[in-house]
Protein backbone atom coordinates (compact mmCIF):
# COMPACT_ATOMS: atom_id res chain seq x y z
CA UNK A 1 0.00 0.00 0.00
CA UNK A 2 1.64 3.32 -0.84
CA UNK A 3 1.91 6.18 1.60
CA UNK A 4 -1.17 8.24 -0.18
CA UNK A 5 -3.31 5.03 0.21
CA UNK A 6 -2.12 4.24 3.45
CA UNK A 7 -3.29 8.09 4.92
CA UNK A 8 -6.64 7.62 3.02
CA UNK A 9 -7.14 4.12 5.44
CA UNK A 10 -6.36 5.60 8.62
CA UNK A 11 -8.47 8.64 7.80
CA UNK A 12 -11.33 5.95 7.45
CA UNK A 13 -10.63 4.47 10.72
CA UNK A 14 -10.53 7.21 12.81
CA UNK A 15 -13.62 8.02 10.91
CA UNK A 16 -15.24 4.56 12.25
CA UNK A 17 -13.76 5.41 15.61
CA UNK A 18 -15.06 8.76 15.87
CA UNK A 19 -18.93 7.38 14.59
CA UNK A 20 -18.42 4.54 17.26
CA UNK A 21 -17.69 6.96 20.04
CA UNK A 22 -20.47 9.20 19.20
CA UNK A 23 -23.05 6.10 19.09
CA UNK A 24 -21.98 4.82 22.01
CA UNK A 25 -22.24 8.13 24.04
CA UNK A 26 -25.54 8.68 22.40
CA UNK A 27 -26.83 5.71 23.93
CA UNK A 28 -25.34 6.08 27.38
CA UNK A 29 -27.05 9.75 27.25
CA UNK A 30 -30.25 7.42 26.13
CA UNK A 31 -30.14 5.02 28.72
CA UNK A 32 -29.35 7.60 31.41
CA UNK A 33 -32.13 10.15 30.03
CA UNK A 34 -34.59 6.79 30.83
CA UNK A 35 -33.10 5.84 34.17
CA UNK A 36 -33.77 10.02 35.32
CA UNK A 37 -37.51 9.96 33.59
CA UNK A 38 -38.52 6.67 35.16
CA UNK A 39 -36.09 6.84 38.57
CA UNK A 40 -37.73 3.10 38.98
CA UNK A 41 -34.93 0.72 39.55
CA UNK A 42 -34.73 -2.31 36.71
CA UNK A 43 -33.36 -4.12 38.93
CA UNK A 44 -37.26 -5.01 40.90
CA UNK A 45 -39.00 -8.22 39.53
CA UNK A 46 -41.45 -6.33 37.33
CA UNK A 47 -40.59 -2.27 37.74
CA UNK A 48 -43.43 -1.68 34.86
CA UNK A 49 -46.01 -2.12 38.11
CA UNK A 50 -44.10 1.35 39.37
CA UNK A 51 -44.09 4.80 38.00
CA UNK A 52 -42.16 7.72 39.22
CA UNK A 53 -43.90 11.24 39.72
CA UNK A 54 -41.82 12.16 36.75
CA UNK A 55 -43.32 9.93 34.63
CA UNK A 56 -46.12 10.20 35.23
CA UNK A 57 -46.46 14.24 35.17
CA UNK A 58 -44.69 14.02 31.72
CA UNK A 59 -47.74 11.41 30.59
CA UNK A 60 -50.57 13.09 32.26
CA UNK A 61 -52.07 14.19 29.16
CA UNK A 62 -52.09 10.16 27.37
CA UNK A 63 -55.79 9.83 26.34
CA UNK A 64 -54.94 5.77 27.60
CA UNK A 65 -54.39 6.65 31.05
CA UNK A 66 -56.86 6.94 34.04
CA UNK A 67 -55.15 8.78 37.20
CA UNK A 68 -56.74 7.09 40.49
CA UNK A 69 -56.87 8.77 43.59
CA UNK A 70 -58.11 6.73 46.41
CA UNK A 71 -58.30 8.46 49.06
CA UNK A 72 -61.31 8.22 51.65
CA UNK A 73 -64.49 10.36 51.39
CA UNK A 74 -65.03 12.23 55.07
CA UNK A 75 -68.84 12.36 55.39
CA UNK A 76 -69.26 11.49 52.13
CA UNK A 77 -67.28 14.14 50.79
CA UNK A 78 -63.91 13.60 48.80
CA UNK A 79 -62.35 16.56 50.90
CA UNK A 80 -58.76 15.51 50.86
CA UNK A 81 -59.07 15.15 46.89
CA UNK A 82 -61.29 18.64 46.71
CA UNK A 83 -58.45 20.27 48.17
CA UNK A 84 -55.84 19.28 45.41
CA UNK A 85 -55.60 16.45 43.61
CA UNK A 86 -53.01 15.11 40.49
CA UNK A 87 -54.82 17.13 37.19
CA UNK A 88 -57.12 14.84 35.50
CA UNK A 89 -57.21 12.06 38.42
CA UNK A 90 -61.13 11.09 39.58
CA UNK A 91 -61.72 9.74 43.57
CA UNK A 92 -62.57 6.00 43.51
CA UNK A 93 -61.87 5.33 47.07
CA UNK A 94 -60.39 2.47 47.87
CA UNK A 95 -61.76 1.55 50.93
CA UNK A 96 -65.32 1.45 49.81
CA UNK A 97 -64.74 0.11 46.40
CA UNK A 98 -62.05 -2.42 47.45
CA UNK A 99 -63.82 -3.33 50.50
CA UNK A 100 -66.96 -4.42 51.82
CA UNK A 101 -68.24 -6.21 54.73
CA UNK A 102 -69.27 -9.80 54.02
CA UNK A 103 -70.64 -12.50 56.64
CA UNK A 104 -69.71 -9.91 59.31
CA UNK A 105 -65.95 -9.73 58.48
CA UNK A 106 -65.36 -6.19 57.52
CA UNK A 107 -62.91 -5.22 54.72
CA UNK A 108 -63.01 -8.26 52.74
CA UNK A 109 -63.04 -8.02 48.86
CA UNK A 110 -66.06 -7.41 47.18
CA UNK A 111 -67.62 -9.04 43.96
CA UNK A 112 -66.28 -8.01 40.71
CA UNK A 113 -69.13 -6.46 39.39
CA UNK A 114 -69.51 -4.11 42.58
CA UNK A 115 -66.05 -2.66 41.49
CA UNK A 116 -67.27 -3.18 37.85
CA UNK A 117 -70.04 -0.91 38.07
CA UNK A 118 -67.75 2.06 40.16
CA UNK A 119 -64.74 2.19 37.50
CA UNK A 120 -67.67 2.48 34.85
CA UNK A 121 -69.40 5.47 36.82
CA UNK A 122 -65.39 6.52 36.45
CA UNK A 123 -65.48 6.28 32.79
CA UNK A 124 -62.34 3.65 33.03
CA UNK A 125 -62.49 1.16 30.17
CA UNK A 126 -60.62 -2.30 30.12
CA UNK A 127 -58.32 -1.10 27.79
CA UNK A 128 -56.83 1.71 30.43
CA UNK A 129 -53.80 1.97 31.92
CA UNK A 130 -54.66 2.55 35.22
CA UNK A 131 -52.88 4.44 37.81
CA UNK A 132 -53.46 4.72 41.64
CA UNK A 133 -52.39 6.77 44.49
CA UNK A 134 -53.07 7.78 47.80
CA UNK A 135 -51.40 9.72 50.75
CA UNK A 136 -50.01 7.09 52.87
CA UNK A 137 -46.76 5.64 50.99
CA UNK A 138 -49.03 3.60 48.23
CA UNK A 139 -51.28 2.11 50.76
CA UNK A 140 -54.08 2.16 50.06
CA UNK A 141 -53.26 2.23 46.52
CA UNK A 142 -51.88 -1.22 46.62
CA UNK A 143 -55.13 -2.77 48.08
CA UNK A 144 -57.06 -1.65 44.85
CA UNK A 145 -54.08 -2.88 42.47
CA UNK A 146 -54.32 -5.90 44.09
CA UNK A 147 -57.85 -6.35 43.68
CA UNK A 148 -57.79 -5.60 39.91
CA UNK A 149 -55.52 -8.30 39.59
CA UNK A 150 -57.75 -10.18 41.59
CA UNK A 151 -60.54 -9.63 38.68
CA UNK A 152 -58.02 -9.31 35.49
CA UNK A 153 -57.80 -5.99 34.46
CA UNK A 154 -54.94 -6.06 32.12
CA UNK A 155 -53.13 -3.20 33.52
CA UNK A 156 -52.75 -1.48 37.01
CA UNK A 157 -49.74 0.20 38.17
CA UNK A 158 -48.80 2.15 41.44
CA UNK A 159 -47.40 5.64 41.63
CA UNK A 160 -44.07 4.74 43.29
CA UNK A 161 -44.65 7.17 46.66
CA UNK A 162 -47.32 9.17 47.02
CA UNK A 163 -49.46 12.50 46.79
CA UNK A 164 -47.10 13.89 49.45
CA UNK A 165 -44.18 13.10 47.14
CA UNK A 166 -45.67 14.50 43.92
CA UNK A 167 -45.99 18.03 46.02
CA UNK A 168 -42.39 17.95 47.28
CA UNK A 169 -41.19 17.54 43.61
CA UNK A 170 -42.95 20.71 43.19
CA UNK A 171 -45.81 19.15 40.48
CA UNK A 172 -49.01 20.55 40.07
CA UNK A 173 -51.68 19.87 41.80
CA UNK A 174 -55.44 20.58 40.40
CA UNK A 175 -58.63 21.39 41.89
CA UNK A 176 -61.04 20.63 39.08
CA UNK A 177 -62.97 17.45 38.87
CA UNK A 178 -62.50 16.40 35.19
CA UNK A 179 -65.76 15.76 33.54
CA UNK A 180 -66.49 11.92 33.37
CA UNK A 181 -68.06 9.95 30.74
CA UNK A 182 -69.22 6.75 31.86
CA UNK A 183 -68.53 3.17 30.23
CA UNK A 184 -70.05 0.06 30.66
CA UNK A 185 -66.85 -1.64 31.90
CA UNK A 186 -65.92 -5.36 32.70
CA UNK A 187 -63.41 -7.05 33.17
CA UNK A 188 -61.88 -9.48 30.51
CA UNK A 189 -59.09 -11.20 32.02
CA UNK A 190 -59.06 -14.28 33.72
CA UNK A 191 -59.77 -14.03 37.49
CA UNK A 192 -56.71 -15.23 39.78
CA UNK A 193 -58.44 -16.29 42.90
CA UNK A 194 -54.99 -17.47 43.65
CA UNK A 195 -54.03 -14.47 45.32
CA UNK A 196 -56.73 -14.84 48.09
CA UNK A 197 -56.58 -17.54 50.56
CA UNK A 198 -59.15 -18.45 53.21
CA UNK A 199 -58.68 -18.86 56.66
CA UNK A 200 -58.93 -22.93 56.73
CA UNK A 201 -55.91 -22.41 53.94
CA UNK A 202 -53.96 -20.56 56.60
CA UNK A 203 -55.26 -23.54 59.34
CA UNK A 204 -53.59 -25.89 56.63
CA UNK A 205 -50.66 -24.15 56.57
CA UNK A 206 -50.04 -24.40 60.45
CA UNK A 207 -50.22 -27.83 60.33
CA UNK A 208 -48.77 -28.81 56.94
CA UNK A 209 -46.00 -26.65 57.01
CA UNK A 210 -47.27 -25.72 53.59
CA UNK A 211 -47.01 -22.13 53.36
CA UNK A 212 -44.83 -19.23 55.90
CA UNK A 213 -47.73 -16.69 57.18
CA UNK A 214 -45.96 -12.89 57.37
CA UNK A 215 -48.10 -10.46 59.32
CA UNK A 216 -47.45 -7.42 58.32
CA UNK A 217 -48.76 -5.72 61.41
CA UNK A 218 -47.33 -3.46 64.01
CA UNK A 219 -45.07 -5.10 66.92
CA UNK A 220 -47.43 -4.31 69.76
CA UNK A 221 -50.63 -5.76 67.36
CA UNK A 222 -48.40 -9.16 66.64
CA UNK A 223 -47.76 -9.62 70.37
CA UNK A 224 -51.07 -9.01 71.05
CA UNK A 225 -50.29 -5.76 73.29
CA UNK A 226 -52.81 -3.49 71.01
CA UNK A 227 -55.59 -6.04 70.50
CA UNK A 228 -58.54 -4.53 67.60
CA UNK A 229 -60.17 -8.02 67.78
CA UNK A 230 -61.82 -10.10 70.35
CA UNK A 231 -58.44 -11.94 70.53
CA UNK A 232 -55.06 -10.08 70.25
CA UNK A 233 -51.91 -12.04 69.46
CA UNK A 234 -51.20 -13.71 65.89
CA UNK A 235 -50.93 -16.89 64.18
CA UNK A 236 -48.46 -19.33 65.27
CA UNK A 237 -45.30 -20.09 63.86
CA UNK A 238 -46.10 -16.20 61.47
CA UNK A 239 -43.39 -13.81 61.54
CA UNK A 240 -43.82 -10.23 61.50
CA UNK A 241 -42.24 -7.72 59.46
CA UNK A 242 -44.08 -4.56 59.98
CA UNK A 243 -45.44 -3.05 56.23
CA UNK A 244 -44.18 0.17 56.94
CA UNK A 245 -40.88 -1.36 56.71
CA UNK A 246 -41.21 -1.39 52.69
CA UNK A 247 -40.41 2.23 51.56
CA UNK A 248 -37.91 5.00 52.36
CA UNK A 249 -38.89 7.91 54.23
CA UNK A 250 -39.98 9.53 50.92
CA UNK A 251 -42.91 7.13 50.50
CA UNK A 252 -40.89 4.97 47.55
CA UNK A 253 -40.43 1.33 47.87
CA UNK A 254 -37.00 0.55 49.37
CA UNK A 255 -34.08 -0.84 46.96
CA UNK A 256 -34.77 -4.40 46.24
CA UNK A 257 -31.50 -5.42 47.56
CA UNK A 258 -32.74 -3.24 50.81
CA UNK A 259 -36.98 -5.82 50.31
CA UNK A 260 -34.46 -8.81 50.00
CA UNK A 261 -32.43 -8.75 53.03
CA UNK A 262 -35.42 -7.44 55.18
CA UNK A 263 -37.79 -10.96 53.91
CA UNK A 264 -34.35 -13.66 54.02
CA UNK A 265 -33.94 -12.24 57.29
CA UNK A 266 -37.53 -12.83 58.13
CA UNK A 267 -36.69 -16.16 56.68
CA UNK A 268 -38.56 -15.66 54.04
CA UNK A 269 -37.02 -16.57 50.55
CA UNK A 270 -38.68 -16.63 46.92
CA UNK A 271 -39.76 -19.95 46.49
CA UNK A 272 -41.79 -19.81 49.48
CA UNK A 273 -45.50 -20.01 49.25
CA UNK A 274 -46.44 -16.62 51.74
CA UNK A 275 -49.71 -15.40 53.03
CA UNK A 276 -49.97 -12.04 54.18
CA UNK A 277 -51.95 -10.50 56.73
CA UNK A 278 -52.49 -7.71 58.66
CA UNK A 279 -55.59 -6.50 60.22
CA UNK A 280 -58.21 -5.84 57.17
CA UNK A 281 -55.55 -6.77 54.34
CA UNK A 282 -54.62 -3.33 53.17
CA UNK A 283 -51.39 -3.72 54.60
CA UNK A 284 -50.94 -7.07 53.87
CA UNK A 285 -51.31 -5.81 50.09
CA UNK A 286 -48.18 -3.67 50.42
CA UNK A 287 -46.41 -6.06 51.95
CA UNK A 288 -47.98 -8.59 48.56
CA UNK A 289 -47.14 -5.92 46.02
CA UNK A 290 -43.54 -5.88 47.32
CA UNK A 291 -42.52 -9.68 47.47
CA UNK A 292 -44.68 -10.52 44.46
CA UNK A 293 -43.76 -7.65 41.99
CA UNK A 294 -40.66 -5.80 43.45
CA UNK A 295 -39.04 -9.50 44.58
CA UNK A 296 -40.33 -11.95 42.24
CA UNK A 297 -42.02 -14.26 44.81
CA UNK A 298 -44.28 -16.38 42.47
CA UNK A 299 -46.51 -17.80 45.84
CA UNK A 300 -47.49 -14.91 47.38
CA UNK A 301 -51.22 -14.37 48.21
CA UNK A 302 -53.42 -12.30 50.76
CA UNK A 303 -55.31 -13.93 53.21
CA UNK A 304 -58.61 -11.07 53.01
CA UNK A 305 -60.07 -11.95 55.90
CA UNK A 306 -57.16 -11.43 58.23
CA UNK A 307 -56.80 -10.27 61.58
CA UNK A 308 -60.40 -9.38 61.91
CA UNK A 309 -61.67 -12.84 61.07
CA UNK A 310 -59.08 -14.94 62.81
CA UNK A 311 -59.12 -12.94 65.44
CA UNK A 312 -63.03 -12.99 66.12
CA UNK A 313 -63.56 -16.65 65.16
CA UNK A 314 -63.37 -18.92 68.65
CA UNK A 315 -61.87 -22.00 66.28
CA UNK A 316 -58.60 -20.39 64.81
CA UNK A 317 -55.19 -21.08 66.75
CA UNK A 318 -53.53 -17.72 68.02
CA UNK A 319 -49.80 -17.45 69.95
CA UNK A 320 -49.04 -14.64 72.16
CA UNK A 321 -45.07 -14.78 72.34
């Protein structure tokens, strides 16, 4: 190759070079440009079940999403929504569309047409991506993304924090109610009954060794110093790992490195089969959302009726130490 030749080939190269420098920085600036708009680790079993207040303020205008805030009505007003809310988001609340009283234990699941016919006054169709929230660290939140997976809606996700969160970020808040047209939704997925068990599944457990029982209770409420039942106390052979102990101070869900070593030291490890409880399952749905979705446990399930059954039946086993 003669010299003229030989300057025209290393001109190309350091051509390639420079092109492969630029790609590659283009797609670290990509990949990092995600990581900041989402700020939901990859590293959690299935971090499509989160979004970040970023996100979702950047997406609040997608025809395809419905906003959820579930916060409680206070004489059957939605006050705490009234007073600022996430723009566009309507007031299901959770805790009388997610719960009823049935056989005289309160706060169990209703039917799926009872929440049917509420998300359709709510003008949410099957299709939606649907988005919940509340004020207490995704709460609340996570007891009615539970029970749409319950019933098969295709697509339920939890803001990753809360309305407390959104503020501090310095997001908008809105005071209008957007104007709702209703649908005649249902839902079209298959039901998974398998993430409720029953209190002669729990029974079972006990005495098969079948399945660990985490209650997800306070301290005091596992040793049966604060007793909200007839009997205080809690199952025997359960451990307790308090729900609160899920999410940072910020309302977010812990690291899942942080989840992991909390549950293996709790002696709980994925391919456990694990009922939580608490004391009318709303905890015991954070607690679900975080080893089934964050961790990856396949054999996690709720037990509904919780402390509030167990505790007021005569026939259930209870241990005080």
């Amino acid at each position: 190759m003669n010299i003229k030749n030989m300057s025209k080939f290393v001109l190309l190269l350091i051509t390639i070079a420079s092109l492969g420098v630029l790609v590659a920085c283009s797609l670290i600036t990509s990949e990092k440009s995600t990581s900041e708009d989402s700020n939901i680790s990859s590293e959690y079993h299935n971090p499509s079940r989160l979004v970040s207040a970023k996100w979702l303020n950047d997406n609040l205008n997608d025809e395809n999403i419905k906003i959820i805030d579930v916060r409680k009505l206070k004489d059957g007003v939605p006050v705490a929504y009234n007073e600022g809310h996430i723009p566009g988001a309507i007031n299901i609340p959770a805790n009388t569309t997610f719960q009823i009283e049935n056989d005289g234990v309160k706060g169990v699941l209703p039917s799926a047409d009872h929440i049917a016919k509420i998300l359709s006054e709510a003008g949410v169709k099957p299709t939606d991506t649907v988005i919940f929230y509340d004020d207490i660290k995704g709460l609340w939140a996570s007891r009615a993304l539970w029970g749409m997976d319950v019933y098969g809606h295709a697509d339920s996700r939890l803001l990753n924090g809360d309305i407390k969160l959104w503020t501090a970020k310095g997001y908008a808040l809105s005071t209008d109610t957007p104007t709702i047209k209703a649908t005649n939704y249902s839902f079209t997925g298959e039901p998974n009954l398998n993430l409720i068990v029953s209190w002669e599944e729990v029974v079972a457990s006990i005495k098969d060794g079948s399945a660990k029982v985490c209650d997800t209770r306070s301290p005091d409420e596992y040793t049966g110093k604060d007793v909200r039942a007839d009997r205080g106390g809690h199952v025997p052979g359960s451990v307790n790992v308090n729900w609160v102990s899920n999410s940072a101070e910020d309302g977010t869900f812990l690291p899942k490195a942080d989840l992991q070593k909390i549950y293996n030291n709790a002696n709980l490890v994925s391919g456990d089969k694990v009922y939580t409880l608490c004391q009318t399952a709303v905890r015991a749905t954070h607690t679900w959302f975080v080893l089934s979705e964050l961790l990856g446990y396949a054999n996690a399930a709720v037990y509904d009726g919780s402390w509030t059954e167990w505790g007021n039946r005569t026939d259930t086993p209870i241990d005080v130490k």
